[in-house]
C-alpha atoms as a PDB file:
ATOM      1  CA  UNK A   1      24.434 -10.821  53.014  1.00  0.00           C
ATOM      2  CA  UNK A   2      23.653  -7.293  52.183  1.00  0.00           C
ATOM      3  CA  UNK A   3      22.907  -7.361  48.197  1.00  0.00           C
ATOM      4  CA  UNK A   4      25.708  -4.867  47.539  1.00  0.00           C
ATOM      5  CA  UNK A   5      27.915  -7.077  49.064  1.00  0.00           C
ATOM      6  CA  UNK A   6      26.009  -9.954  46.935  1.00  0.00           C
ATOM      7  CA  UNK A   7      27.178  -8.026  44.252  1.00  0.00           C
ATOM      8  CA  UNK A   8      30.386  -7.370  44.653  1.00  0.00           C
ATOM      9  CA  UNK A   9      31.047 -11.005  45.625  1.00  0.00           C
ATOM     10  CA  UNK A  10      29.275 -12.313  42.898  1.00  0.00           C
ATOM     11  CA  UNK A  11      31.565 -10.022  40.232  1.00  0.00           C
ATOM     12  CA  UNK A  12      35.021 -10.908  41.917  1.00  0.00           C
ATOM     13  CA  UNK A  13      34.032 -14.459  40.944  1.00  0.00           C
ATOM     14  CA  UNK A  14      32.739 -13.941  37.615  1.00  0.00           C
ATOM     15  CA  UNK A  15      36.319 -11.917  37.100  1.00  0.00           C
ATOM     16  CA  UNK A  16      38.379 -14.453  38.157  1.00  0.00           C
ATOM     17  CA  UNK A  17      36.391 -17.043  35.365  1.00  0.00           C
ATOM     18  CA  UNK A  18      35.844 -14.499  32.690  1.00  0.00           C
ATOM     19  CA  UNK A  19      38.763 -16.423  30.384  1.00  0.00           C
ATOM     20  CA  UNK A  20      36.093 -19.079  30.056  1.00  0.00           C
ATOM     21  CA  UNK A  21      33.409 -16.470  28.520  1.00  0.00           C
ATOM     22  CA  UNK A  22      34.683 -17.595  24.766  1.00  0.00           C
ATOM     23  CA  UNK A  23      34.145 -21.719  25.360  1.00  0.00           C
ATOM     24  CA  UNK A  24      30.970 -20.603  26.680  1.00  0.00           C
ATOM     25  CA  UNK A  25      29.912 -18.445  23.188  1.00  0.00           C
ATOM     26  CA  UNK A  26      31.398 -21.284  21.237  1.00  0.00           C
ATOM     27  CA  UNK A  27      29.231 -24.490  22.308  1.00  0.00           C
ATOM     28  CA  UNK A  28      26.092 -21.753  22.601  1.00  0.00           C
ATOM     29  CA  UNK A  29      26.949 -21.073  18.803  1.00  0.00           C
ATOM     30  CA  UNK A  30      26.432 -24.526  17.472  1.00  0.00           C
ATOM     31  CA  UNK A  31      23.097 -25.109  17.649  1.00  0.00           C
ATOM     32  CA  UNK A  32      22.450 -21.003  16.672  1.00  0.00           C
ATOM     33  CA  UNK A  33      24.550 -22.031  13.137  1.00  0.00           C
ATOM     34  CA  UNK A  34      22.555 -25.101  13.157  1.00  0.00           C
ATOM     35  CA  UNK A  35      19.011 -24.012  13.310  1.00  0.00           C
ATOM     36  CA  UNK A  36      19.734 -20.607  11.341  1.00  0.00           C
ATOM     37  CA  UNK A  37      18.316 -20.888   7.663  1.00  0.00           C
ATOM     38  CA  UNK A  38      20.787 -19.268   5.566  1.00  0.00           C
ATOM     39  CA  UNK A  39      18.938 -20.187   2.239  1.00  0.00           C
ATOM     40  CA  UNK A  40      16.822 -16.408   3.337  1.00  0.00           C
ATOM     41  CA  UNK A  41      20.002 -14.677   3.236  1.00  0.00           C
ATOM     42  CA  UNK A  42      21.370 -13.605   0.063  1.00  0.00           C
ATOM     43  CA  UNK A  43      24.995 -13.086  -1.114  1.00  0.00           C
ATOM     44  CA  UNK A  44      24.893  -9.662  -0.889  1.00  0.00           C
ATOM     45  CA  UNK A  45      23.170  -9.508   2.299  1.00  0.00           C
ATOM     46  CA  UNK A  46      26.057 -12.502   3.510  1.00  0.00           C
ATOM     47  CA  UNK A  47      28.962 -10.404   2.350  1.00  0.00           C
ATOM     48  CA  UNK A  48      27.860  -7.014   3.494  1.00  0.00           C
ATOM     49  CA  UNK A  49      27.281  -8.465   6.938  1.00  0.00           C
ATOM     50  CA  UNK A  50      30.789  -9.965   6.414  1.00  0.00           C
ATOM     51  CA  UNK A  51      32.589  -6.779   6.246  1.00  0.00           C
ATOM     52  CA  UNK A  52      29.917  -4.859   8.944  1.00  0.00           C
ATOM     53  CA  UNK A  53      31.356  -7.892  11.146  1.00  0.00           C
ATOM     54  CA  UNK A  54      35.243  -7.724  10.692  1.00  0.00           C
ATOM     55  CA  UNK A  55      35.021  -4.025  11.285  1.00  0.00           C
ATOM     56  CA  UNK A  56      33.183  -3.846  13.996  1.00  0.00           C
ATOM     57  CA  UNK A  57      35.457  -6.514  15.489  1.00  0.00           C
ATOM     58  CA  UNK A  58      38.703  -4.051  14.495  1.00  0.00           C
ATOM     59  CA  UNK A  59      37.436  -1.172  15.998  1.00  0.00           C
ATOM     60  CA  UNK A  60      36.747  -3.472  19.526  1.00  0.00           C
ATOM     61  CA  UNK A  61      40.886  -4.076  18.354  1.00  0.00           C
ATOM     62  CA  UNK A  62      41.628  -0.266  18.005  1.00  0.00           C
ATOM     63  CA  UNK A  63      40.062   0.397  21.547  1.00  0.00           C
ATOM     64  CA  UNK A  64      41.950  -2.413  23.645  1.00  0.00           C
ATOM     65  CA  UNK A  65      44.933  -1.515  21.718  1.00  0.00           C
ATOM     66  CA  UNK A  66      44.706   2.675  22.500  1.00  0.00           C
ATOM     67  CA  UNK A  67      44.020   1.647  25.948  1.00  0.00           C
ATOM     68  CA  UNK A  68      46.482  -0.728  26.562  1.00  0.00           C
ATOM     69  CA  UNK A  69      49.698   1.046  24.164  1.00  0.00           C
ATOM     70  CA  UNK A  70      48.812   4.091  26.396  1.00  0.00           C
ATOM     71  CA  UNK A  71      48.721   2.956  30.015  1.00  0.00           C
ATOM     72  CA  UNK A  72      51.152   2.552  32.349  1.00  0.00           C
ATOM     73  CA  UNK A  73      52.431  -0.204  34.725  1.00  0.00           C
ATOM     74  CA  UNK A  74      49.767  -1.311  37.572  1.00  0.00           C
ATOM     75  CA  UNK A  75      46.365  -0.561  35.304  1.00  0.00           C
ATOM     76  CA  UNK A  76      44.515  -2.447  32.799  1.00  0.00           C
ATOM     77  CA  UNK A  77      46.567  -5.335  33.729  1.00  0.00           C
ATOM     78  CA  UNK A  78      45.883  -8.921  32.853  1.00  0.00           C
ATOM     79  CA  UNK A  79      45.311 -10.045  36.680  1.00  0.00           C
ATOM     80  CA  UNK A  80      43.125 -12.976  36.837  1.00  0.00           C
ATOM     81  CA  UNK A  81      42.633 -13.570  40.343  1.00  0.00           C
ATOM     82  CA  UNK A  82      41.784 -10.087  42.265  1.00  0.00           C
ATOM     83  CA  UNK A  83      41.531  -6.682  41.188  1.00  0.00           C
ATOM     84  CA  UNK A  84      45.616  -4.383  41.060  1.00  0.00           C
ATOM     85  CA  UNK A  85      45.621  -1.092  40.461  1.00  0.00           C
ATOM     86  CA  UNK A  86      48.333   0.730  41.318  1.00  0.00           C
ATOM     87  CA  UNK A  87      47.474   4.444  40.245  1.00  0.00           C
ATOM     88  CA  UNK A  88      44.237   5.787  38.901  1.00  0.00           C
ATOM     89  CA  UNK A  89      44.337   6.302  34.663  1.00  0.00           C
ATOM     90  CA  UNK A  90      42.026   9.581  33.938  1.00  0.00           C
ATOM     91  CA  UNK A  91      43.936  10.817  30.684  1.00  0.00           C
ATOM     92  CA  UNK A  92      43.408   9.625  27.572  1.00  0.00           C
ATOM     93  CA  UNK A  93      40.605   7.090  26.646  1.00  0.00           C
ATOM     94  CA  UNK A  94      40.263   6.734  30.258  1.00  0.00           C
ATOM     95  CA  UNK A  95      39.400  10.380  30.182  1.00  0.00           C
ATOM     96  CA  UNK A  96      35.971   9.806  27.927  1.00  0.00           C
ATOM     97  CA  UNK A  97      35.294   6.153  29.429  1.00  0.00           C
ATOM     98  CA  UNK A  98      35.440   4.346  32.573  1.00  0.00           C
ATOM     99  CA  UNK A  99      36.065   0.627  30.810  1.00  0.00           C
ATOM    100  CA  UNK A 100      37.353   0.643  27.337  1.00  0.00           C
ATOM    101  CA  UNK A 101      38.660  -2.771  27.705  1.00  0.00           C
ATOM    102  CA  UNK A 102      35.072  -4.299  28.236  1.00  0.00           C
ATOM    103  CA  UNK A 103      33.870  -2.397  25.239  1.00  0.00           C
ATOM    104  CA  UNK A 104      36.997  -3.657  23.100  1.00  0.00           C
ATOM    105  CA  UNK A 105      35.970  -6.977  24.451  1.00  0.00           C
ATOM    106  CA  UNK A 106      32.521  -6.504  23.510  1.00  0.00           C
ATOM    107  CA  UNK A 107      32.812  -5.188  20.177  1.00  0.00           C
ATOM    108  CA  UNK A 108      35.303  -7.792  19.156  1.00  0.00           C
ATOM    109  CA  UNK A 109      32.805 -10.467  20.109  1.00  0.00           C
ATOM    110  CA  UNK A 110      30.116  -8.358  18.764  1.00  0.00           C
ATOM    111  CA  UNK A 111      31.770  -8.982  15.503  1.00  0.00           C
ATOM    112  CA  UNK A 112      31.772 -12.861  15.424  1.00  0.00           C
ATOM    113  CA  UNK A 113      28.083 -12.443  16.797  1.00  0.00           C
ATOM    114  CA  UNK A 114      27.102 -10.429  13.655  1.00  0.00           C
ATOM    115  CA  UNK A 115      29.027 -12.876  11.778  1.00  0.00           C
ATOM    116  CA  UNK A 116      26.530 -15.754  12.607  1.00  0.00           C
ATOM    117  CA  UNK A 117      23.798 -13.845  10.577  1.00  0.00           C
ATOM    118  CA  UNK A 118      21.596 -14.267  13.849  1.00  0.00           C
ATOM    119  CA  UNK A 119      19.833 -11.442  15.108  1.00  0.00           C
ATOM    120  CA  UNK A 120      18.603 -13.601  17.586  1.00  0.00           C
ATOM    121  CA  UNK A 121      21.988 -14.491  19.092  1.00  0.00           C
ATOM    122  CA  UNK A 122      23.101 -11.201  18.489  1.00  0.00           C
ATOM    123  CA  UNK A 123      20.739  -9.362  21.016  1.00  0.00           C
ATOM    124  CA  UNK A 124      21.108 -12.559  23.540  1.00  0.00           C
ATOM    125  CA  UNK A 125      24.416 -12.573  23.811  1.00  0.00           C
ATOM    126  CA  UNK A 126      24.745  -9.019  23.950  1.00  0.00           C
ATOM    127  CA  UNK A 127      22.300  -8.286  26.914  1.00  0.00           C
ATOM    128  CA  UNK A 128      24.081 -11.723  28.656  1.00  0.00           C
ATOM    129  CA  UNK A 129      27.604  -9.579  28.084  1.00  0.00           C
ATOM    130  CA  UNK A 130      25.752  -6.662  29.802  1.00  0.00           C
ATOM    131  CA  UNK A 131      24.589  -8.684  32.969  1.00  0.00           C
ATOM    132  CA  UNK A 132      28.066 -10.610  33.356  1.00  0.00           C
ATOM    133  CA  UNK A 133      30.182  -7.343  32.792  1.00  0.00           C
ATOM    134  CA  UNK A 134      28.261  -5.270  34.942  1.00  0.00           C
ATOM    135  CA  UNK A 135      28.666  -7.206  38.115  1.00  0.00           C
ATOM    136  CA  UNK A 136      32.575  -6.981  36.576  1.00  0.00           C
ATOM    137  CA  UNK A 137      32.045  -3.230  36.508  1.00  0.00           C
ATOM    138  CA  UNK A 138      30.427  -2.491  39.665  1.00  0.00           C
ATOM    139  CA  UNK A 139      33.073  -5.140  41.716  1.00  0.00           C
ATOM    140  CA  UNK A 140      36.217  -3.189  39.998  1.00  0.00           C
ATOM    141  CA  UNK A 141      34.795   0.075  40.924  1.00  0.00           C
ATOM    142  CA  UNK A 142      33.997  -0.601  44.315  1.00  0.00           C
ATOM    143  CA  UNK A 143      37.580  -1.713  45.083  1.00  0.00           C
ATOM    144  CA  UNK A 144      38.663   1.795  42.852  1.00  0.00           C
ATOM    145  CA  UNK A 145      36.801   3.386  45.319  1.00  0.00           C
ATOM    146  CA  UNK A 146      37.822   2.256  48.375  1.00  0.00           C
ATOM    147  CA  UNK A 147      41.729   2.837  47.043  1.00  0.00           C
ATOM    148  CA  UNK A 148      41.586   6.029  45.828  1.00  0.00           C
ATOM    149  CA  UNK A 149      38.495   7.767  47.536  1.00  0.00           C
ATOM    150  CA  UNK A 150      37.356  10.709  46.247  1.00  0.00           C
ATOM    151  CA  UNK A 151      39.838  11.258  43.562  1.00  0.00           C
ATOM    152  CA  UNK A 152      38.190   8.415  42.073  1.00  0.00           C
ATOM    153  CA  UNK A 153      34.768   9.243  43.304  1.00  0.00           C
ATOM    154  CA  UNK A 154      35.157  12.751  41.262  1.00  0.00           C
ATOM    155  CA  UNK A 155      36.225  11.343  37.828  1.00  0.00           C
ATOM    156  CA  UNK A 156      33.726   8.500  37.843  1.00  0.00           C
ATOM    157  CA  UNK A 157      31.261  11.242  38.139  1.00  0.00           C
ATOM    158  CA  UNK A 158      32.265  12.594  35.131  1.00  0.00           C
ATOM    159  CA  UNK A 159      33.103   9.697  33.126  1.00  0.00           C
ATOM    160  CA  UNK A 160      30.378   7.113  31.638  1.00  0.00           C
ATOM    161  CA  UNK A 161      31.002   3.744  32.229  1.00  0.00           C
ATOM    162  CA  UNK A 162      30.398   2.191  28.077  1.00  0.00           C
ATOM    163  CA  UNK A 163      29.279   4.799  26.183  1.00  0.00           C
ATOM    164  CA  UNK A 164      32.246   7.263  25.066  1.00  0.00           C
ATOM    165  CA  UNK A 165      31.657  10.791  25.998  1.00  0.00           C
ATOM    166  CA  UNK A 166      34.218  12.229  23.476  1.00  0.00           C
ATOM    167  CA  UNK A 167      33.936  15.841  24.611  1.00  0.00           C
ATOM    168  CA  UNK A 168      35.608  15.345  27.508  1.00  0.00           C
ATOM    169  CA  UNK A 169      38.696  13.624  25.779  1.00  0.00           C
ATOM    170  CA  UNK A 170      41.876  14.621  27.696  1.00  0.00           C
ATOM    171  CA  UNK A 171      45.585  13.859  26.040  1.00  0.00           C
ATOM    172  CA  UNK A 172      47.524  11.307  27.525  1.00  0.00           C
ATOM    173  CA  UNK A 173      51.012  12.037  28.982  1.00  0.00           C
ATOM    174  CA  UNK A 174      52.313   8.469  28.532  1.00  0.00           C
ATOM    175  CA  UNK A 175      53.687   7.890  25.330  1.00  0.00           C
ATOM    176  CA  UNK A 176      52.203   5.372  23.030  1.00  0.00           C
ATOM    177  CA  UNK A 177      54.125   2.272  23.104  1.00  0.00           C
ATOM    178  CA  UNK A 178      53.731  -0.691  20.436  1.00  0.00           C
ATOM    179  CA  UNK A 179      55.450  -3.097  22.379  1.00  0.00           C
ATOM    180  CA  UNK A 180      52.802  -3.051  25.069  1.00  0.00           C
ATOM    181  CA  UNK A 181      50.173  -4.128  22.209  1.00  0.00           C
ATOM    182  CA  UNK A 182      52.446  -6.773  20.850  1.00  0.00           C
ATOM    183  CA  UNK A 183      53.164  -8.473  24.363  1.00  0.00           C
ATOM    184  CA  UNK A 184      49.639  -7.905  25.348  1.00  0.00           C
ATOM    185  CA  UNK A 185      47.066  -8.435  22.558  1.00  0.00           C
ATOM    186  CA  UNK A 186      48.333 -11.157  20.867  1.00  0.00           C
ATOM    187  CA  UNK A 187      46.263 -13.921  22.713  1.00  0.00           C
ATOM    188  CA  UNK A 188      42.825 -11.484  21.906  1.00  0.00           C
ATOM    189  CA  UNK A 189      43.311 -11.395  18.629  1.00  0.00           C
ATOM    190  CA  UNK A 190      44.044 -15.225  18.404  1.00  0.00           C
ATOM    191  CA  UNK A 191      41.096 -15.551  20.016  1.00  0.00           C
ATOM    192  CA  UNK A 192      38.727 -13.669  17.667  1.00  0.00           C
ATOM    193  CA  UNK A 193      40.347 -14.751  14.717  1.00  0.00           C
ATOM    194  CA  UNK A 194      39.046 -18.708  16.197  1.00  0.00           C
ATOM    195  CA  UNK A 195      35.341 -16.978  16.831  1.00  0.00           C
ATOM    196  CA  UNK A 196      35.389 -16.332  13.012  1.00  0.00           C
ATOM    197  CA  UNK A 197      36.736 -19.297  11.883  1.00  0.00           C
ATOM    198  CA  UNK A 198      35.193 -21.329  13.735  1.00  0.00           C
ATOM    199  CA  UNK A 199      31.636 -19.688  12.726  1.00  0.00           C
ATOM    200  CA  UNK A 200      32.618 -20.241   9.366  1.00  0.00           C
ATOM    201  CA  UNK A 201      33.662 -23.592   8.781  1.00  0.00           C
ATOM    202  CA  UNK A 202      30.380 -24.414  10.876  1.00  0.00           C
ATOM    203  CA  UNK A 203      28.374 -22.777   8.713  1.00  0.00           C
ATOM    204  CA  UNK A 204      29.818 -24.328   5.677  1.00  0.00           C
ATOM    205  CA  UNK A 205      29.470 -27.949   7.716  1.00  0.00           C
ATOM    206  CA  UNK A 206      25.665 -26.992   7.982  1.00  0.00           C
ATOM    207  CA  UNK A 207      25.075 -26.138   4.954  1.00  0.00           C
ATOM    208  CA  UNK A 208      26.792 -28.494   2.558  1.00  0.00           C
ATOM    209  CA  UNK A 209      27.635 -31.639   4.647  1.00  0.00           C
ATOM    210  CA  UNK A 210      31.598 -31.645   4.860  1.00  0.00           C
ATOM    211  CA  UNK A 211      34.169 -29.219   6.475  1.00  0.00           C
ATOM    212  CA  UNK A 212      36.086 -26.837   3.659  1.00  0.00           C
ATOM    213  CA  UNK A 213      39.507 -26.055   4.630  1.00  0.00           C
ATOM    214  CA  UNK A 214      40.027 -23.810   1.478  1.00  0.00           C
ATOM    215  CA  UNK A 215      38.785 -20.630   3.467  1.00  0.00           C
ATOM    216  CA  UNK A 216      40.133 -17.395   3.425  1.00  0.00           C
ATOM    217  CA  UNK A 217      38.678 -17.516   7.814  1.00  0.00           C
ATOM    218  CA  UNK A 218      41.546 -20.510   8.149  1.00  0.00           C
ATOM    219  CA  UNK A 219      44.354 -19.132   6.449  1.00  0.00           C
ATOM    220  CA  UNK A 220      43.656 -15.628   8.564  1.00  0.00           C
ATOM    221  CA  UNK A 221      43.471 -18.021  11.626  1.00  0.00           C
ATOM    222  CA  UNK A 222      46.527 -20.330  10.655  1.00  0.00           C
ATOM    223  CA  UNK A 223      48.745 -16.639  10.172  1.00  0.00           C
ATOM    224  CA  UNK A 224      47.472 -15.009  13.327  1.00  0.00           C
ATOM    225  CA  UNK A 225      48.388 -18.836  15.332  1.00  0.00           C
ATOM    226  CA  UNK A 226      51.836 -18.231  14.137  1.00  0.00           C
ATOM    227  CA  UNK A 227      52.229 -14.469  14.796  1.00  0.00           C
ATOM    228  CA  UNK A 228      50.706 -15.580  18.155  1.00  0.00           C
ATOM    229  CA  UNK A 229      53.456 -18.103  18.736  1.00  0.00           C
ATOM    230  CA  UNK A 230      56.467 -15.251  17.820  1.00  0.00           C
ATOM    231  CA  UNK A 231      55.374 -13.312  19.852  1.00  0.00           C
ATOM    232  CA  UNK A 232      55.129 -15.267  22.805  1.00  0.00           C
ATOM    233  CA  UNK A 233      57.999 -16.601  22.308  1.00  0.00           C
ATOM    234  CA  UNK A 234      59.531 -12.998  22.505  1.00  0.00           C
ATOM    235  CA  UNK A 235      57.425 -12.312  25.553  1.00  0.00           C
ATOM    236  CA  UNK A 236      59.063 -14.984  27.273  1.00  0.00           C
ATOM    237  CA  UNK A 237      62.285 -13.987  26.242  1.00  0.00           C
ATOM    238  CA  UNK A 238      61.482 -10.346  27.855  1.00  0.00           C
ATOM    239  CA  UNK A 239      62.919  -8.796  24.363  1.00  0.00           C
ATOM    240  CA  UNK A 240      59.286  -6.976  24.635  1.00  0.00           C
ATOM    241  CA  UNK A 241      59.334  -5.968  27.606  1.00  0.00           C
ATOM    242  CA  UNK A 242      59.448  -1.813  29.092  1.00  0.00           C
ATOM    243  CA  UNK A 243      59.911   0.058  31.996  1.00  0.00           C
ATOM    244  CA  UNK A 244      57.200   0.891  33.807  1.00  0.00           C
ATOM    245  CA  UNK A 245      54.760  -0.730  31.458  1.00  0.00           C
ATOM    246  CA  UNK A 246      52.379  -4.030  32.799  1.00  0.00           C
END
């Protein structure tokens, strides 16, 4: 097998399993919590990488949520088995990057990563992101350029793959739509309001020998769980549902 097509098989696999990325982060977590010595890190130190952590985690949130509120039906959808795309996005966010949702994903699990207080983890887990994303990349943008030739072939050219090139920021022509981000982004957020949680009452385990349930990381969790379960609920009930929207 040529090692493009390596490649390419290789990241259609990894696509259709990247919903087991987070179990993967959480079990390599345990023993990074375990063996980290947080008697060298101060208060100050703890709580400024605190807030570093959250927002670095809500601007991962602001990117998924521009892309996806501003993107219409057959792109960026959640299909789990083989790449869909239906027309080619170029306006927008899509207009200064070729994959916001990766670095939305990123940067939201960036956050819980900073929020272990492990540099160590931190620059593991990101270059491990890199290598599993990139086959990701490469496999979607093979089958983007097969579809849609040199149309595609042209704006990839201009557009870097992960690092915005805001200069070259075009306005969308589909109208921002709320409901997309409700219906959508629900399950992502759930999901990185566990990472933090779950970092935390480790950490506490660690440290002092018993689980604390009297943290501000649970009652966060135990809201977004029930926002989570509203809105599904709605979803399912195709009250937020649109029009030519995924």
């Amino acid at each position: 097998m040529a090692l493009i097509h390596s490649f390419e098989s290789s990241g259609n696999w990894l696509f259709r399993y990247r919903g087991q990325v987070p179990v993967v982060l959480f079990a390599m977590a345990v023993p990074v919590i375990y063996f980290t010595d947080y008697s060298l890190i101060s208060k100050e130190i703890a709580f400024t990488l605190t807030i570093v952590s959250v927002i670095i985690a809500l601007l991962g949130f602001i990117i998924r949520a521009y892309a996806i509120g501003t993107t219409p039906k057959g792109t960026s959808g959640r299909n789990r088995s083989s790449q869909v795309a239906e027309s080619l996005n170029v306006e927008g966010i899509y207009s200064i990057l070729r994959h916001p949702l990766y670095v939305g994903n990123y940067l939201m699990w960036a956050g819980i990563l900073i929020f272990t207080f492990n540099i160590y983890f931190i620059i593991i887990v990101s270059l491990l992101f890199w290598l599993y994303y990139e086959r990701i990349m490469f496999t979607e943008e093979r089958f983007l350029e097969r579809k849609f030739g040199e149309v595609y072939l042209e704006w990839s050219k201009k557009v870097p793959a992960f690092i915005p090139a805001f200069t070259k920021y075009r306005n969308t022509s589909i109208p921002f739509s709320f409901k997309s981000i409700l219906r959508r982004e629900y399950s992502g957020v759930l999901a990185t309001a566990l990472g933090f949680a779950f970092v935390d009452l480790l950490r506490v385990y660690f440290i002092s020998g018993k689980f604390e349930w009297n943290r501000l990381s649970v009652y966060i969790l135990a809201a977004t769980t029930l926002l989570a379960l509203i809105l599904r609920t709605l979803k399912h009930s195709n009250l937020l549902n649109e029009e030519g929207r995924s």
